[in-house]
N, C-alpha and C. Protein backbone atom coordinates (compact mmCIF):
# COMPACT_ATOMS: atom_id res chain seq x y z
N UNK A 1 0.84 -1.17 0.00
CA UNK A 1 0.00 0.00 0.00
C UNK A 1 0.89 1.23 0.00
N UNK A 2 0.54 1.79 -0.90
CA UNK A 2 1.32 3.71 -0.93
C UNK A 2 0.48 4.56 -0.55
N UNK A 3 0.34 5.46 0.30
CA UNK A 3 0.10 6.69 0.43
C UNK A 3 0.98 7.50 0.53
N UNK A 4 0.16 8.84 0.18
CA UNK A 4 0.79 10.06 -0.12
C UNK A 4 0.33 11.02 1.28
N UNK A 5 1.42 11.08 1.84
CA UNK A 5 1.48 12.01 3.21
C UNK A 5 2.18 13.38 2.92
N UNK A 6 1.78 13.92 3.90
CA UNK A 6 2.46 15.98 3.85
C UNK A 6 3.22 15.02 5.24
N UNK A 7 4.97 14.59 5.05
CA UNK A 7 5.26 14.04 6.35
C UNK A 7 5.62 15.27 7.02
N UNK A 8 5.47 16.42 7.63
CA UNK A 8 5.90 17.39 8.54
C UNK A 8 4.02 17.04 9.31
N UNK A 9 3.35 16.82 8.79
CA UNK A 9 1.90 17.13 9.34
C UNK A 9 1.65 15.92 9.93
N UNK A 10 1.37 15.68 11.28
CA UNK A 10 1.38 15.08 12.50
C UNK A 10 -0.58 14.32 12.15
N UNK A 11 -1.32 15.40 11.52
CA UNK A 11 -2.38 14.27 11.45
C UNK A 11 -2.20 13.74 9.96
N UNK A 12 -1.82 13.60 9.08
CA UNK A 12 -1.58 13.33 8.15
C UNK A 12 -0.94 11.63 8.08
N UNK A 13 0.09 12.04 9.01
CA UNK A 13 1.04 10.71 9.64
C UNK A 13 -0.28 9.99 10.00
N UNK A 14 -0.99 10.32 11.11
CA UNK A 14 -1.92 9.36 12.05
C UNK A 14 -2.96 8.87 11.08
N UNK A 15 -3.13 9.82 9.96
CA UNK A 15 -4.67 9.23 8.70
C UNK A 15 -3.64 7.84 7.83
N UNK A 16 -2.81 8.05 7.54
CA UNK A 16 -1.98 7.10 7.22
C UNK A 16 -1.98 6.13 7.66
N UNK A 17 -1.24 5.80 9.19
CA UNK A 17 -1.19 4.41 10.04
C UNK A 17 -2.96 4.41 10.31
N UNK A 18 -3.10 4.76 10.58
CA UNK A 18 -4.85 4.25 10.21
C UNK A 18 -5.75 3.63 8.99
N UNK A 19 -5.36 4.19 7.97
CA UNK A 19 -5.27 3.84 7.03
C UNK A 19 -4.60 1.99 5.96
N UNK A 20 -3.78 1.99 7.04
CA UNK A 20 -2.85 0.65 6.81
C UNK A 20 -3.83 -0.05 8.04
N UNK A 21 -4.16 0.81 9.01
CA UNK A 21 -4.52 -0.35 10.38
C UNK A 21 -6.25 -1.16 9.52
N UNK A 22 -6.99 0.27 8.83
CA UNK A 22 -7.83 -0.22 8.55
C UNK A 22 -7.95 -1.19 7.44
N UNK A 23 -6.82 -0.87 6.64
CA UNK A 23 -7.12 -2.28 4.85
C UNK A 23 -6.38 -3.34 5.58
N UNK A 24 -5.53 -3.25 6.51
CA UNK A 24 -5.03 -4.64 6.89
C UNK A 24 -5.15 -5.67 8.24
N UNK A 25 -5.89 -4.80 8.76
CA UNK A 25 -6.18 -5.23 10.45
C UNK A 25 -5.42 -4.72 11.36
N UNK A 26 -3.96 -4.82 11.16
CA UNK A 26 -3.16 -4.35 11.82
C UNK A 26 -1.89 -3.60 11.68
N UNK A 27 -1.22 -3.22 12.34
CA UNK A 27 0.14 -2.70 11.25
C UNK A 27 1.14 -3.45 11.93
N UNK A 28 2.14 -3.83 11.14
CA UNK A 28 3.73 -4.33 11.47
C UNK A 28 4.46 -3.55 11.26
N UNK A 29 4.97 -3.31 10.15
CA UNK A 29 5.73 -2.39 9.72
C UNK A 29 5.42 -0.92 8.91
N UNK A 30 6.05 0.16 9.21
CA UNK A 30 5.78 1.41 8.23
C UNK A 30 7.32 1.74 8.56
N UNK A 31 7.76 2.62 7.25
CA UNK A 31 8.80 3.30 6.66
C UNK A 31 8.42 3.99 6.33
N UNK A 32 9.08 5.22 6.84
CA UNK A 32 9.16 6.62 6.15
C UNK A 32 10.84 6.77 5.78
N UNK A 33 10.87 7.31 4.55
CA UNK A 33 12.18 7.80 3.91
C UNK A 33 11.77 9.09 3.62
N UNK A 34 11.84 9.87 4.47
CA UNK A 34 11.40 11.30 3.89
C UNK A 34 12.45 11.90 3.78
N UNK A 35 12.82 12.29 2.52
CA UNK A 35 13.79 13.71 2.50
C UNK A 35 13.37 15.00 1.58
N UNK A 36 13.84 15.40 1.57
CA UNK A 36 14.20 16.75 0.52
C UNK A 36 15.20 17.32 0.63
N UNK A 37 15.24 17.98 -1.20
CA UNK A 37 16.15 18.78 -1.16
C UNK A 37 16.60 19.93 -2.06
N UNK A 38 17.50 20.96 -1.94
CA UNK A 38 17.50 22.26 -2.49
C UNK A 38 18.53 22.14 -2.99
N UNK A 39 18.15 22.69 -4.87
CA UNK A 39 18.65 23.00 -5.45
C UNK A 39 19.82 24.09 -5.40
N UNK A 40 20.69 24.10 -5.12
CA UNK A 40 21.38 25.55 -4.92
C UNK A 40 22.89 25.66 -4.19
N UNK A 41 24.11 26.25 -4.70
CA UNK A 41 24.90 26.04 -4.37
C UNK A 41 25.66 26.39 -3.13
N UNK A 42 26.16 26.28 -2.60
CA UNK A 42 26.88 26.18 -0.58
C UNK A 42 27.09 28.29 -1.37
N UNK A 43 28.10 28.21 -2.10
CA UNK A 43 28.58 29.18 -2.27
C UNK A 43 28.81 29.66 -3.79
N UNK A 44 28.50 30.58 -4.31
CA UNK A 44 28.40 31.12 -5.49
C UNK A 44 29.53 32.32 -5.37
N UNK A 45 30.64 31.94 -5.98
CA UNK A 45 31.53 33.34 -6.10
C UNK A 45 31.39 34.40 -7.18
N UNK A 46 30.88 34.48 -8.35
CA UNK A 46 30.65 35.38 -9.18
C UNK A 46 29.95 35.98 -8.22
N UNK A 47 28.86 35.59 -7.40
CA UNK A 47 27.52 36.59 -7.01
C UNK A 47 28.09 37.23 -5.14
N UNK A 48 29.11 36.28 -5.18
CA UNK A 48 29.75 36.49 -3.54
C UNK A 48 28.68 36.15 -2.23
N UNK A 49 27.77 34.75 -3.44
CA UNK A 49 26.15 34.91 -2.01
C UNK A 49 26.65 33.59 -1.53
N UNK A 50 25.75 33.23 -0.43
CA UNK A 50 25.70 31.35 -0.01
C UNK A 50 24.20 31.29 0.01
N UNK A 51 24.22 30.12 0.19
CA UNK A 51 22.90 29.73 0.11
C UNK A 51 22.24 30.03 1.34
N UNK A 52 20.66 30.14 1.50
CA UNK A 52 19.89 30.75 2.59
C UNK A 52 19.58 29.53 3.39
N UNK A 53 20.04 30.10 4.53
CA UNK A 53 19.98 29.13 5.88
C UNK A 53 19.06 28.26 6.47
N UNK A 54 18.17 29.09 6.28
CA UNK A 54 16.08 28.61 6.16
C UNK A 54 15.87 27.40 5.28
N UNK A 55 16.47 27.40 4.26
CA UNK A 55 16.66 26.23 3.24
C UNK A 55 17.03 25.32 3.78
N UNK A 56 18.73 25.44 4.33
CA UNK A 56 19.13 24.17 4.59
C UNK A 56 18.60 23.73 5.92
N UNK A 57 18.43 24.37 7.00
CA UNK A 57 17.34 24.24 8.37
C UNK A 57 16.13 23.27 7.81
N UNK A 58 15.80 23.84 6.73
CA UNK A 58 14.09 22.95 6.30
C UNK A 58 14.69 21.31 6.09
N UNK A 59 15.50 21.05 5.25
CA UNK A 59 16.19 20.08 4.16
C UNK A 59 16.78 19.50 5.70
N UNK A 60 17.53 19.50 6.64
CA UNK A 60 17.89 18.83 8.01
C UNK A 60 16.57 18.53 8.79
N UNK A 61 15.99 19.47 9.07
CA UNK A 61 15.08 18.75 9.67
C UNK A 61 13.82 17.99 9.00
N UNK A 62 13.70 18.11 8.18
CA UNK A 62 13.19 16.91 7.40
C UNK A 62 13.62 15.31 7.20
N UNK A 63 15.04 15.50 6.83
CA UNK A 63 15.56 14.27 7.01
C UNK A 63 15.81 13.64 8.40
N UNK A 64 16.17 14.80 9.56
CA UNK A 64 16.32 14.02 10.75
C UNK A 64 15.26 14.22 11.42
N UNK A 65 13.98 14.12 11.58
CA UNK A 65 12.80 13.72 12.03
C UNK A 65 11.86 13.53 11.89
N UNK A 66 11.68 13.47 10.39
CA UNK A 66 10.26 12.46 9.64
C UNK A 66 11.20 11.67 9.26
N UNK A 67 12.02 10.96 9.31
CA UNK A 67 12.77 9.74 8.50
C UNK A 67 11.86 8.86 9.85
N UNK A 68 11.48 7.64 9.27
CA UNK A 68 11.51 6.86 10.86
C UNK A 68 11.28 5.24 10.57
N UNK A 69 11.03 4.48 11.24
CA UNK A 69 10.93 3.03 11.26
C UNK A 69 10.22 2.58 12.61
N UNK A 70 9.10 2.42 11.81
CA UNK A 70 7.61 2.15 12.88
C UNK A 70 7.54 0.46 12.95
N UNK A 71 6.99 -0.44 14.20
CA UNK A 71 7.40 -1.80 13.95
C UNK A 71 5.90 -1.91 15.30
């Protein structure tokens, strides 16, 4: 079974494992591999910019706390 989750959204997650609890009776296993990521370089010297911080903040915490392994 695939669904499509917003993984930052906490009921989204819960319509999901519900979702598996209800087509299968129960759940064993769920995986989330959530990442993302931004296009854009650390550092640009023609332009003398770096990349915006907010970006990479989003792109970390995405990967380190919607990644998970439910059992």
């Amino acid at each position: 079974m695939f669904v499509i989750i917003q993984v930052t959204s906490e009921a989204d997650v819960k319509k999901a494992l519900e979702t598996a609890k209800e087509k299968f009776g129960r759940l064993d296993v769920a995986v989330s591999c959530a990442g993302i990521g931004i296009a854009a370089v650390t550092y640009n010297p023609r332009k003398d910019t770096v990349h915006v911080l907010e970006d990479f903040m989003k792109v970390v915490h995405v990967r380190l706390t919607h990644s998970s392994f439910i059992s």
